[in-house]
C-alpha atoms as a PDB file:
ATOM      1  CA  UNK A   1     -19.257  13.571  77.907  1.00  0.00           C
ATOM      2  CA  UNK A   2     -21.314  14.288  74.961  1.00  0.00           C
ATOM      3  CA  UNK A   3     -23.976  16.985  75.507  1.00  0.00           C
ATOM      4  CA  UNK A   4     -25.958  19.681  73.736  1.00  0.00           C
ATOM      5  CA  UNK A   5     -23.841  22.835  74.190  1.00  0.00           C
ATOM      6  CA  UNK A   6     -25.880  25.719  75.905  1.00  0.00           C
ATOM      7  CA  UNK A   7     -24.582  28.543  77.589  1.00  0.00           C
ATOM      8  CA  UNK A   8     -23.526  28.104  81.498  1.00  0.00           C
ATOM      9  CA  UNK A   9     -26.315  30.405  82.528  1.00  0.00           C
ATOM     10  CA  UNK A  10     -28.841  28.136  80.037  1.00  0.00           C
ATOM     11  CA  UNK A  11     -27.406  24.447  81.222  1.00  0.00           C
ATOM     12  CA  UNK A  12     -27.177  25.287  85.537  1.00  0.00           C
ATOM     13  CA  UNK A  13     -30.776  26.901  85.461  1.00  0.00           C
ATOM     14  CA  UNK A  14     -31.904  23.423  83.455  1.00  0.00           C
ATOM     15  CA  UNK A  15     -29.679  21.365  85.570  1.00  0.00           C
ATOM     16  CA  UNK A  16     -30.676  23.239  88.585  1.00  0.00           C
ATOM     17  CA  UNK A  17     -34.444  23.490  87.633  1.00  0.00           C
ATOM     18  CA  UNK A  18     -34.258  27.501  88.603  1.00  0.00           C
ATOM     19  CA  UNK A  19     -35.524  30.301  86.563  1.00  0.00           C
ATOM     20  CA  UNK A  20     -34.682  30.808  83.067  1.00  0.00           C
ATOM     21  CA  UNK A  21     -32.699  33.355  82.201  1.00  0.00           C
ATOM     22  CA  UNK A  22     -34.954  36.192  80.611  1.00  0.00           C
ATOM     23  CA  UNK A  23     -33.504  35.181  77.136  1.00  0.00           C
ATOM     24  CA  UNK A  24     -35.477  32.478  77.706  1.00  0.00           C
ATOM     25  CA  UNK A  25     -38.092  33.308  79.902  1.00  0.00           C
ATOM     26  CA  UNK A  26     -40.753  33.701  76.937  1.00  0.00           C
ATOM     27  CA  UNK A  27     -39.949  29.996  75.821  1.00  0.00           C
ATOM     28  CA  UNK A  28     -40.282  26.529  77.504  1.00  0.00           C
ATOM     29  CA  UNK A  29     -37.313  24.654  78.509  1.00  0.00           C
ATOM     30  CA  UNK A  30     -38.057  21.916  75.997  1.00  0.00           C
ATOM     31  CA  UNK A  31     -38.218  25.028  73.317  1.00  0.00           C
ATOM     32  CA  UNK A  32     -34.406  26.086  74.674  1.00  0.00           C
ATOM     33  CA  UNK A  33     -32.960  22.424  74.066  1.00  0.00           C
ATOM     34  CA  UNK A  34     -34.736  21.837  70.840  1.00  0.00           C
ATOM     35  CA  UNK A  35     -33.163  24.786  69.578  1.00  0.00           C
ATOM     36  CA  UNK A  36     -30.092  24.235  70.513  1.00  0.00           C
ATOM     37  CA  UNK A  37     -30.298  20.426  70.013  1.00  0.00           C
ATOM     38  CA  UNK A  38     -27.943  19.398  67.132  1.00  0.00           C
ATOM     39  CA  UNK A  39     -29.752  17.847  63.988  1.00  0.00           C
ATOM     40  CA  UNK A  40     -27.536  16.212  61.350  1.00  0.00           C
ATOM     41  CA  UNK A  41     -28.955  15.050  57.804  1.00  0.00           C
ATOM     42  CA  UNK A  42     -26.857  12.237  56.022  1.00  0.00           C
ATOM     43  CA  UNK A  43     -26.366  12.938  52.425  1.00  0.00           C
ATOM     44  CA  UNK A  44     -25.010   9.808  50.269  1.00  0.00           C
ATOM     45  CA  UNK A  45     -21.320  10.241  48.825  1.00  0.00           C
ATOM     46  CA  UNK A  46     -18.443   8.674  47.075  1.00  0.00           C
ATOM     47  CA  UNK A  47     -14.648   8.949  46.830  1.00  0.00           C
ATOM     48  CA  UNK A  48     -12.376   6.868  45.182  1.00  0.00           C
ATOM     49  CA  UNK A  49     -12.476   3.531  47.758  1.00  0.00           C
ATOM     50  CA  UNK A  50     -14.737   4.404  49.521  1.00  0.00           C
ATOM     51  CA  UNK A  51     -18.732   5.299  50.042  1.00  0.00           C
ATOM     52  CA  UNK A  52     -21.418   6.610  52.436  1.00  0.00           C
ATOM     53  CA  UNK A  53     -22.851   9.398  53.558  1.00  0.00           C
ATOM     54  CA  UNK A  54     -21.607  13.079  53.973  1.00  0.00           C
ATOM     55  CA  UNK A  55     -22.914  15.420  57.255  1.00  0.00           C
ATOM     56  CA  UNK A  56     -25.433  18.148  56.221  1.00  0.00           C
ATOM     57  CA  UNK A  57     -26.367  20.732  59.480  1.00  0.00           C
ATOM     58  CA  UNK A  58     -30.476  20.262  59.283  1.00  0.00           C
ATOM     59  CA  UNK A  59     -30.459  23.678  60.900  1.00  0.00           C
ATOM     60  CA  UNK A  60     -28.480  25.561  59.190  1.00  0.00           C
ATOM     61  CA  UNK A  61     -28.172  23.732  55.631  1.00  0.00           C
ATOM     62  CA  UNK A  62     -24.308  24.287  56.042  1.00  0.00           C
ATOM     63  CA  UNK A  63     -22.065  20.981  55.000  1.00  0.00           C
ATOM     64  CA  UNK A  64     -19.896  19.444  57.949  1.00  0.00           C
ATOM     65  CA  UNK A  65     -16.695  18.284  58.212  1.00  0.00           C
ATOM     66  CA  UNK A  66     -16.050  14.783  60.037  1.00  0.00           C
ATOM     67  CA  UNK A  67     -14.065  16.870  62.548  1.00  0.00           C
ATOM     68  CA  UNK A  68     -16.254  20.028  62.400  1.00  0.00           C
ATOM     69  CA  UNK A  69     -16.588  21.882  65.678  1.00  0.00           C
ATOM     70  CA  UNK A  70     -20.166  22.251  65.673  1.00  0.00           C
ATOM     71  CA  UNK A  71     -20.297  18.315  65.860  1.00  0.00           C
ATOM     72  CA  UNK A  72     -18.029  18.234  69.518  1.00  0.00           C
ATOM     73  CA  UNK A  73     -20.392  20.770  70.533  1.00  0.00           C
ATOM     74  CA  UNK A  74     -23.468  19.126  69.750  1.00  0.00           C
ATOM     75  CA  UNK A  75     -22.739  15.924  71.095  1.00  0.00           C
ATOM     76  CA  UNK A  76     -21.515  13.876  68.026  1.00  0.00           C
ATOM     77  CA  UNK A  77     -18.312  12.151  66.881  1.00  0.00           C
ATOM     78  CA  UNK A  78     -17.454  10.948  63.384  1.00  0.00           C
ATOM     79  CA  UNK A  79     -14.692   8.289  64.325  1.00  0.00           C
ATOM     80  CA  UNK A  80     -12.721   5.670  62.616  1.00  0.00           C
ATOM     81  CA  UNK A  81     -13.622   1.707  63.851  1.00  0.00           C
ATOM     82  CA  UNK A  82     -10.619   0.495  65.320  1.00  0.00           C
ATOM     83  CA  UNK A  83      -9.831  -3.528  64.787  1.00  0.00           C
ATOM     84  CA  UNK A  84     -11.851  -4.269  61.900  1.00  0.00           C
ATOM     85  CA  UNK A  85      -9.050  -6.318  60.540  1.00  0.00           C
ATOM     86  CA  UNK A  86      -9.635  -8.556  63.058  1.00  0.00           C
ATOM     87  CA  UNK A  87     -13.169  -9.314  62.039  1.00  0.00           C
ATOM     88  CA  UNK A  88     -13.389  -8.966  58.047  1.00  0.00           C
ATOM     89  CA  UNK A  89     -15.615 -11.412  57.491  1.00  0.00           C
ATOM     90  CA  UNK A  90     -18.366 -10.069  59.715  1.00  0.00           C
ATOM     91  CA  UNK A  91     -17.562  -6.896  58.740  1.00  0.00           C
ATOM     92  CA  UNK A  92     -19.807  -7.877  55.255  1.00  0.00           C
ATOM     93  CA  UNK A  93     -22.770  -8.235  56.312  1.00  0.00           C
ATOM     94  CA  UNK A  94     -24.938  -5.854  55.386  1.00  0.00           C
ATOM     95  CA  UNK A  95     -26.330  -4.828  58.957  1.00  0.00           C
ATOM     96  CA  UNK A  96     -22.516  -2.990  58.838  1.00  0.00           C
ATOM     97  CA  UNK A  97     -23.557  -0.694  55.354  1.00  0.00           C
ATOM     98  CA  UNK A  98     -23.791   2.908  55.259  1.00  0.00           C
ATOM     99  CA  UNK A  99     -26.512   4.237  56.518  1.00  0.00           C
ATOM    100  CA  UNK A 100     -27.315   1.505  58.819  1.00  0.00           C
ATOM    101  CA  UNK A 101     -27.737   1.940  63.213  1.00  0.00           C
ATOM    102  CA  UNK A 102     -25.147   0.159  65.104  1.00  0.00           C
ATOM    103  CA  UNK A 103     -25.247  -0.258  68.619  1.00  0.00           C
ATOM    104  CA  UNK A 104     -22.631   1.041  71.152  1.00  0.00           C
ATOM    105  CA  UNK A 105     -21.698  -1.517  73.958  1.00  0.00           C
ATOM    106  CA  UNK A 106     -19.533  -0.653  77.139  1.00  0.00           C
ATOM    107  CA  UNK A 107     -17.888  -3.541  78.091  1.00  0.00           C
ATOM    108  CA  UNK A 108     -16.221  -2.711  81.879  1.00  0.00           C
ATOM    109  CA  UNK A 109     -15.080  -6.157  82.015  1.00  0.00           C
ATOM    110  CA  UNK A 110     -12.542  -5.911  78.939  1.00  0.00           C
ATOM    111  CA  UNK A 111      -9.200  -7.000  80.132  1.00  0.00           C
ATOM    112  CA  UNK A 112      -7.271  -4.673  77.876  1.00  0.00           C
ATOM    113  CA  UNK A 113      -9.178  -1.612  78.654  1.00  0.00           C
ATOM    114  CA  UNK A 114     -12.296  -0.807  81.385  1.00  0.00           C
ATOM    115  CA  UNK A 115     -13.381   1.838  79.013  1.00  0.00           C
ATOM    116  CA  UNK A 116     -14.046  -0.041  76.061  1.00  0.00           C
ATOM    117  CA  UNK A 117     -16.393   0.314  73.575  1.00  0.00           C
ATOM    118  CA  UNK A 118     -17.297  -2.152  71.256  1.00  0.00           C
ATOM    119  CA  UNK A 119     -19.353  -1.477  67.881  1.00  0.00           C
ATOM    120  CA  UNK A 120     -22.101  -4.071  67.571  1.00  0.00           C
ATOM    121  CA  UNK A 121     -24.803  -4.301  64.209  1.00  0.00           C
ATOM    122  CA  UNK A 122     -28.311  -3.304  65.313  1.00  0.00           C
ATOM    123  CA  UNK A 123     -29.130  -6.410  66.672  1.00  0.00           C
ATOM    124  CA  UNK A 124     -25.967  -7.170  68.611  1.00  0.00           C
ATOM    125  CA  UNK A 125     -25.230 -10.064  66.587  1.00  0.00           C
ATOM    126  CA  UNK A 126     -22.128  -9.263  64.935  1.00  0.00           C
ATOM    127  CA  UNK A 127     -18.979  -6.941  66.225  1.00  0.00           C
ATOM    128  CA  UNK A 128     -17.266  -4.166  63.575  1.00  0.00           C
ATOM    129  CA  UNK A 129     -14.763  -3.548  66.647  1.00  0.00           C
ATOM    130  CA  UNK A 130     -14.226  -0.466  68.821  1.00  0.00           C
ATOM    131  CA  UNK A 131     -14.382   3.170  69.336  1.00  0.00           C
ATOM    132  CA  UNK A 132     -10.345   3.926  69.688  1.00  0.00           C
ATOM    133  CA  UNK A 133      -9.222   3.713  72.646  1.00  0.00           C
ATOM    134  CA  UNK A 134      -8.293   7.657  73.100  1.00  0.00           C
ATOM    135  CA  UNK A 135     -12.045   8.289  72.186  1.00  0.00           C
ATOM    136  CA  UNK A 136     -14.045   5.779  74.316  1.00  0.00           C
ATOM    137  CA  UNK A 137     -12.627   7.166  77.040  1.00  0.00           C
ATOM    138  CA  UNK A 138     -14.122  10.389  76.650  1.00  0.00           C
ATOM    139  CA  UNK A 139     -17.729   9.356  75.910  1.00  0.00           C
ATOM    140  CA  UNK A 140     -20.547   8.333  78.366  1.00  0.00           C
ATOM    141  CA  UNK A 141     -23.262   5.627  77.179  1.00  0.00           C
ATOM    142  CA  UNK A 142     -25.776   5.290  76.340  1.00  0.00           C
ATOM    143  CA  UNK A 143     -24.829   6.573  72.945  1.00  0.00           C
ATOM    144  CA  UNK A 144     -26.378   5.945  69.491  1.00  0.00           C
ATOM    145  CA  UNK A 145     -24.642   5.199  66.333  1.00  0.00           C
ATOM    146  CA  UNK A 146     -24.778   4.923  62.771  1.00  0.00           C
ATOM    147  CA  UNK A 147     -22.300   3.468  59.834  1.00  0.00           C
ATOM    148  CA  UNK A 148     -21.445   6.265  58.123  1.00  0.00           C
ATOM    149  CA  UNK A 149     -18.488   5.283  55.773  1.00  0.00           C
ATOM    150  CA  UNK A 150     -17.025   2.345  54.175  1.00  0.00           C
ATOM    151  CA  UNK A 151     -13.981   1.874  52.571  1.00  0.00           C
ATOM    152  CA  UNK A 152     -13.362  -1.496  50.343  1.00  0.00           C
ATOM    153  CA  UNK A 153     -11.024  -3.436  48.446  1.00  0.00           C
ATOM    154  CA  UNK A 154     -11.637  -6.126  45.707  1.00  0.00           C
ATOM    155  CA  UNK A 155     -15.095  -5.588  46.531  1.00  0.00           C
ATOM    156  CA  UNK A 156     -14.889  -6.141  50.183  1.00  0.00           C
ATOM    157  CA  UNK A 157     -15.418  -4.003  53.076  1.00  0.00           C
ATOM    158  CA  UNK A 158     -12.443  -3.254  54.758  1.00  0.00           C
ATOM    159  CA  UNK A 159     -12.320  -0.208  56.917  1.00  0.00           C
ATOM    160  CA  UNK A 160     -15.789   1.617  58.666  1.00  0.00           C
ATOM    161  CA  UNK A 161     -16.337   5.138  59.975  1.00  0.00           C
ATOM    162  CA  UNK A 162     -18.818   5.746  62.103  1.00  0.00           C
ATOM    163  CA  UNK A 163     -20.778   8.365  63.763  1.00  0.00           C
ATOM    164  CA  UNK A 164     -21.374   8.676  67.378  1.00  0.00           C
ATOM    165  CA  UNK A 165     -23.964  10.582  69.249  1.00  0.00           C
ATOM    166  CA  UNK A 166     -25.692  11.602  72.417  1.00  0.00           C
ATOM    167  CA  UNK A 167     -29.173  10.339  72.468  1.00  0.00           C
ATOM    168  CA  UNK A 168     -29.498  13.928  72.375  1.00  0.00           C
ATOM    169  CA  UNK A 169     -28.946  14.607  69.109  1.00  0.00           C
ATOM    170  CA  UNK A 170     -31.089  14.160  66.213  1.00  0.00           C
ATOM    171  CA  UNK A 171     -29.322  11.971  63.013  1.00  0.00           C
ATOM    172  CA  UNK A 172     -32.016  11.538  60.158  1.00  0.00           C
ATOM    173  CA  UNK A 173     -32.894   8.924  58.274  1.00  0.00           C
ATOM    174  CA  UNK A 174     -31.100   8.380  55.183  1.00  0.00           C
ATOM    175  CA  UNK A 175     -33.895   7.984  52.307  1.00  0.00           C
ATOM    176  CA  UNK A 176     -33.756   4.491  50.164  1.00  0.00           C
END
């Protein structure tokens, strides 16, 4: 499950509704989430093949790796879309870009897998694929999700990264 990471102490008083402990006891319990709440900014990039948007802490200003620690922590994921092969030509359409929300869709009826995940555009009218397999089991919807990456060849979209969050945690807007 994907969660803001506070202390035991911090997360069974919440979860509990008991007293704060007096770390916190001066602040409100929306004050002790919000600072502990992760809050990503998405900076544009580019490599050779490939485009999107890097991860920038909004706390902290510090730059973050796709597998960064403080991401797990937070509640976020940067992961690859698995079986975009199989759907190329949606994979084009522009709802699919960097930058762009996606939608996260358990589907418990999958024959192949009960944990699936599939990776819808916005409006849940085209698929990019799935969270892998060894992921989706991990995470618990309702999740949010932006394109984050794209890789291309002979000017076509061919491979996606994404990130995936806990409502939880804050992803900004990237600026036109």
């Amino acid at each position: 499950m994907l969660a803001p990471k506070l202390s035991l102490a911090t997360r069974g008083s919440l979860e509990r509704g008991t007293r704060r402990p007096a770390a916190l006891s001066a602040c409100s319990d929306t004050d002790a989430l919000e600072s502990t709440r992760l809050r990503i900014w998405l900076e544009r990039g580019e490599l050779q093949g490939g485009r999107g948007f890097w991860l920038r802490d909004a706390a902290t200003g510090d730059a973050l790796s796709w597998d960064d620690a403080r991401l797990a922590a937070g509640g976020a994921r940067v992961l690859p879309v698995a079986g975009t092969s199989y759907r190329i030509d949606d994979l084009q359409d522009e709802a699919f870009s960097p930058g762009k929300p996606l939608a996260i869709i358990p589907e418990p009826e999958n024959e192949h897998d009960p944990n699936a995940l599939a990776i819808w555009d916005a409006a849940r009218r085209l698929q990019a694929g799935y969270v892998p397999a060894e992921v989706a089991r991990e995470l618990v919807p309702p999740l949010q999700a932006v394109s984050l990456w794209e890789w291309r060849e002979a000017d076509r979209r061919v491979g996606l990264r994404v990130l995936v969050a806990s409502p939880d945690v804050w992803i900004g807007t990237p600026r036109a």
